[in-house]
Protein backbone atom coordinates (compact mmCIF):
# COMPACT_ATOMS: atom_id res chain seq x y z
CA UNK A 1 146.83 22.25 71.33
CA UNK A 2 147.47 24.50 68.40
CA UNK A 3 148.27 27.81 67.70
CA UNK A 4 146.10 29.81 65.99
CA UNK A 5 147.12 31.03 62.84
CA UNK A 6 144.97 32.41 60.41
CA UNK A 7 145.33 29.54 58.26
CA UNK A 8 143.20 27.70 60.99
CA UNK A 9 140.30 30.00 60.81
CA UNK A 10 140.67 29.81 56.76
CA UNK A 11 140.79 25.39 57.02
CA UNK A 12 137.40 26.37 58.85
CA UNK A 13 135.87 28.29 56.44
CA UNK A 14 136.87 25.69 53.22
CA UNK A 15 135.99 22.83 55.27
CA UNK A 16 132.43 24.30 56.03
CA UNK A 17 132.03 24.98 52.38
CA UNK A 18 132.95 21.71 51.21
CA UNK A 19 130.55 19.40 54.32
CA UNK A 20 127.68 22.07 53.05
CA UNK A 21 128.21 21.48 49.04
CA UNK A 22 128.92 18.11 48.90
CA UNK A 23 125.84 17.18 52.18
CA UNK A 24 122.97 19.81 50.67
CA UNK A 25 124.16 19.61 47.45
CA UNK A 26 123.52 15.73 47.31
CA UNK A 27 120.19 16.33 49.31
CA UNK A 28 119.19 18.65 46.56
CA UNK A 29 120.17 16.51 43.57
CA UNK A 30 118.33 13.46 45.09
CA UNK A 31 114.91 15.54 44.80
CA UNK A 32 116.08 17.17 40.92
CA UNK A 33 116.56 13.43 40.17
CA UNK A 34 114.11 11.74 41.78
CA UNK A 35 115.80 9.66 43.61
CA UNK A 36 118.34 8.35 42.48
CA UNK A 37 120.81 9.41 45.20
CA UNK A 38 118.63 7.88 48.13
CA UNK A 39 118.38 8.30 51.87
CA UNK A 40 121.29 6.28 52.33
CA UNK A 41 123.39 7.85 49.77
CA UNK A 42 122.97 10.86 51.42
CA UNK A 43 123.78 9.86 54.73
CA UNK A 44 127.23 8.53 53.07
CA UNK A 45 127.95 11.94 51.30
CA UNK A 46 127.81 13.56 54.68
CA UNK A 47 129.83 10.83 56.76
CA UNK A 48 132.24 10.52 53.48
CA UNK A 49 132.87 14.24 53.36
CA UNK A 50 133.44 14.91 57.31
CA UNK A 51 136.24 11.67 57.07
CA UNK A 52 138.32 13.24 54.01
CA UNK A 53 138.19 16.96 55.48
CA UNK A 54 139.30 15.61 58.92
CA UNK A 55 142.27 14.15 57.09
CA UNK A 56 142.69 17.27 55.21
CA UNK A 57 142.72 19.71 57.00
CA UNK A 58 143.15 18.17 60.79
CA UNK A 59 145.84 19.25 60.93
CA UNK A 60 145.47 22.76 60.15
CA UNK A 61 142.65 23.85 62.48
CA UNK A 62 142.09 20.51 64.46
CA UNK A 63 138.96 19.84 61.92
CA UNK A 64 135.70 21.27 64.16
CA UNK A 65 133.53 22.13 60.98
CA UNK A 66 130.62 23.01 63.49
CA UNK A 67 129.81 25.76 65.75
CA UNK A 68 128.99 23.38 68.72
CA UNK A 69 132.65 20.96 68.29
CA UNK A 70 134.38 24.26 68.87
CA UNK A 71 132.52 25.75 71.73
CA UNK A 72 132.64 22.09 73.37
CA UNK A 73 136.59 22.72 72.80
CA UNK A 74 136.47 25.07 74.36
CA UNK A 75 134.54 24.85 77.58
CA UNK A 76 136.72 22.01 78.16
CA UNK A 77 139.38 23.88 77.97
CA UNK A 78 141.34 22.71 74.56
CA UNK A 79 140.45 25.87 72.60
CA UNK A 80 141.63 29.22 73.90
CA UNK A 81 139.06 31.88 74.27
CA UNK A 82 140.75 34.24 71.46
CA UNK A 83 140.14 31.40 69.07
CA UNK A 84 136.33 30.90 69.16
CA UNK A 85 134.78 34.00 67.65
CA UNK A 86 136.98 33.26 64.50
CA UNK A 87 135.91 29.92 64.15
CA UNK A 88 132.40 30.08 64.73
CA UNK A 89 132.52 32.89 61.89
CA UNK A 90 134.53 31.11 59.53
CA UNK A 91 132.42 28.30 60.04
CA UNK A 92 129.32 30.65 59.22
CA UNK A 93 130.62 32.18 56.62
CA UNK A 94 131.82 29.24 54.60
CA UNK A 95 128.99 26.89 54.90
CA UNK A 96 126.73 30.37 53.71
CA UNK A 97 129.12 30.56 50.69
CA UNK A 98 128.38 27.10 49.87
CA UNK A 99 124.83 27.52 50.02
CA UNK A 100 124.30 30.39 47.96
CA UNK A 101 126.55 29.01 45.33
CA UNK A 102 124.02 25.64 45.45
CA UNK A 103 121.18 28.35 44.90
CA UNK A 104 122.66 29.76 42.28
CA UNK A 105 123.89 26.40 40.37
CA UNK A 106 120.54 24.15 41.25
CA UNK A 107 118.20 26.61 42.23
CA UNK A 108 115.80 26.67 45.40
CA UNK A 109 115.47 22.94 45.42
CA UNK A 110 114.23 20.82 48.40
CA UNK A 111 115.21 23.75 50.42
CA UNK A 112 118.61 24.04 49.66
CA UNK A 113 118.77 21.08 52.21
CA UNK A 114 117.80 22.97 55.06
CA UNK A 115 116.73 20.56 58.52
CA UNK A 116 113.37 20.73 59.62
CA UNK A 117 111.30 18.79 62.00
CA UNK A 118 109.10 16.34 60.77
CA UNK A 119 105.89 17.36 61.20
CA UNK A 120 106.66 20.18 63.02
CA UNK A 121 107.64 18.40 66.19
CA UNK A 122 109.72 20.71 67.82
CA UNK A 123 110.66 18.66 70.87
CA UNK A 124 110.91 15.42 69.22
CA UNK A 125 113.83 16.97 67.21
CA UNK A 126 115.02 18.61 70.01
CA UNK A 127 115.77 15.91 71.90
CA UNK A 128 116.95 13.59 69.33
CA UNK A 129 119.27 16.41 67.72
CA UNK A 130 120.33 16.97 71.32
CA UNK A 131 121.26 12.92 71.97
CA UNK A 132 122.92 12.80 68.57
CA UNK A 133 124.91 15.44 68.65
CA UNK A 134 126.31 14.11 72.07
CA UNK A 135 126.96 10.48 70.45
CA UNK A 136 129.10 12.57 67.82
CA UNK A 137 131.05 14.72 70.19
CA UNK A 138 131.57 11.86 72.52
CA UNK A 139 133.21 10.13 69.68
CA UNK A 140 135.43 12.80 69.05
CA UNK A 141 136.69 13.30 72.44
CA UNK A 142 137.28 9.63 72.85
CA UNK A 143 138.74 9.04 69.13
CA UNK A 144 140.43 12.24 68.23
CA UNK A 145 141.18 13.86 71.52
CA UNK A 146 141.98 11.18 73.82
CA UNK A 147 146.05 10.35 73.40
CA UNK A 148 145.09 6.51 74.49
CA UNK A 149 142.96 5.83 71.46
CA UNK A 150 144.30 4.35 68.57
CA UNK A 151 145.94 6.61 66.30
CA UNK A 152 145.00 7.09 62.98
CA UNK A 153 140.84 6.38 63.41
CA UNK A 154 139.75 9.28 64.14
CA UNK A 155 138.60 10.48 61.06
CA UNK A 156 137.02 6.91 60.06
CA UNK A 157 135.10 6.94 63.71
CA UNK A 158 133.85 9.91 63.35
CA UNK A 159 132.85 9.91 59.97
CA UNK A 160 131.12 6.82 60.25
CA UNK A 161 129.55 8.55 63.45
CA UNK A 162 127.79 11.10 61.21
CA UNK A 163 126.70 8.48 58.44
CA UNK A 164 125.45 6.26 60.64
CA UNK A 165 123.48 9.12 62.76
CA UNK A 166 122.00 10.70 59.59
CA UNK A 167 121.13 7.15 57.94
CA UNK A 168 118.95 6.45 60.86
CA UNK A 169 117.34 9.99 62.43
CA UNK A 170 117.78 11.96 59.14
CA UNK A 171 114.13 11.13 57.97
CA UNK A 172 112.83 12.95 61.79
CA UNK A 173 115.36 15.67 62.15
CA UNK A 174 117.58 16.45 59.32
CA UNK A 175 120.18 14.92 61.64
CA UNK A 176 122.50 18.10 61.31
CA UNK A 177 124.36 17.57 64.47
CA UNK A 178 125.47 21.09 63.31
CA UNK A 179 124.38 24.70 63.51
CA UNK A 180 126.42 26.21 60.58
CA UNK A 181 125.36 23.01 58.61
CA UNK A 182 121.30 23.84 59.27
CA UNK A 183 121.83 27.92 59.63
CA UNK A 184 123.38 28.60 55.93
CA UNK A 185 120.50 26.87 53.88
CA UNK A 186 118.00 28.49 56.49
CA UNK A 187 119.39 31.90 55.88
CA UNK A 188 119.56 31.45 51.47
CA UNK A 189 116.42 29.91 51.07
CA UNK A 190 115.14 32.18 54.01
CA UNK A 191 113.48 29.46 56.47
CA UNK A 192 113.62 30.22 59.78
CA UNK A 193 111.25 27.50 60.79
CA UNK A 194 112.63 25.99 64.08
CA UNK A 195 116.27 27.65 63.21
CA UNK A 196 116.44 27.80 67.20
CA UNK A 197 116.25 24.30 67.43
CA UNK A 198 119.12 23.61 65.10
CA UNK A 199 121.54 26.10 67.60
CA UNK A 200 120.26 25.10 71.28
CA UNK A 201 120.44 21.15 70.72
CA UNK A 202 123.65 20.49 69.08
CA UNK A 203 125.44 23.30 71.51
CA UNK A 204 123.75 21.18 74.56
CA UNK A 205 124.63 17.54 73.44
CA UNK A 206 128.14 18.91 72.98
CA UNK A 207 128.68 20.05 76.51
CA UNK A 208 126.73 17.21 77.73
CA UNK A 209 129.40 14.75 76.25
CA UNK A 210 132.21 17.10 77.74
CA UNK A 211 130.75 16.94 80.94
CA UNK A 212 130.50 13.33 80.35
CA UNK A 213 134.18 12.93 78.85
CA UNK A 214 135.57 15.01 82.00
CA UNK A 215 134.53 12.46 84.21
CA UNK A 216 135.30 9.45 82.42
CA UNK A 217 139.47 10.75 81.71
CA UNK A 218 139.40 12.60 85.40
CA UNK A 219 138.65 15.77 84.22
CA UNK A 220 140.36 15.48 80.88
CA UNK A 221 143.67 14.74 83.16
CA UNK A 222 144.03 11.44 81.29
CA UNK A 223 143.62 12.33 77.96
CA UNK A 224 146.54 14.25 77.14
């Protein structure tokens, strides 16, 4: 476990800012040119970006870059309580800076990449935010948690995790897996449509796959 330094909280805040420019930024510039950077291309931009910041800055703050990783930390008891409230804001904070800076540089295009249900179906989205977000914190307990996995894969596994998850339910939900990630274009472009949804289902699928992780290592007894 690490100590919390205020370089962690900092790692946070740059890693937030970087998963919301490079992610929105590349949802926006697929509408401003038609196109050309796809569904797919998207999806890769998002699971591309999450693998090089969790080799960057892993190390530093232990790489959550989303509101519901940390509080899934720590409910299961790998986070200290101090820590939290620091995280969640640097989180906030730089995923917000990225977005304004995207509405200031592109303007208020495709929403600034903010996740909304298609066709306004609340619980579809729900649940299916809600199941991905557990497939995505599973694979974090099991590949960058768990002391028995293979070391040196937990960035690609949980990158491709996010790629994967966005290539195939992006279309319904967004596929944010993350409430920082869906909050800061909500708040710049200033739609709160569903912003509720984007909070309550990632936070539930994470502690869902803790819950689910506790069992399966004897209440996290085997993973350290």
């Amino acid at each position: 476990m690490k100590r919390f330094t205020s370089s962690a909280a900092l790692a946070e805040a740059i890693g937030m800012f970087i998963l919301v420019f490079a992610g929105t930024g590349a949802v926006m510039v697929n509408q401003i040119s038609q196109g050309a950077v796809t569904h797919l291309g998207i999806s890769f931009v998002f699971g591309a970006v999450v693998t090089a910041l969790i080799y960057s800055l892993g190390h530093i703050s232990g790489a959550h870059f989303n509101p519901a990783v940390t509080l899934a930390f720590w409910s299961s008891g790998f986070l200290p309580r101090h820590q939290v409230l620091p995280y969640l804001l640097a989180q906030l904070s730089g995923a917000t800076l990225a977005s304004v800076l995207l509405r200031l540089s592109l303007g208020r295009v495709a929403n600034l990449g903010a996740t909304l249900p298609l066709h306004d179906n609340w619980l579809q989205a729900f649940v299916l935010e809600t199941v991905l977000t557990f497939i995505l914190m599973f694979v974090i307990f099991g590949s960058g948690l768990d002391r028995r996995a293979p070391i040196g894969f937990a960035g690609l596994a949980i990158g491709l995790t996010v790629g994967l998850e966005a290539a195939c339910m992006g279309p319904i939900t967004g596929a944010s897996m993350n409430p920082a990630r869906s909050f800061a274009p909500a708040l710049v472009a200033m739609l709160w449509q569903h912003q509720w949804l984007y909070w309550a289902a990632p936070i539930l699928g994470a502690q869902l796959a803790a819950l689910v992780y506790s069992r399966l290592s004897n209440g996290f007894r085997d993973v350290q």
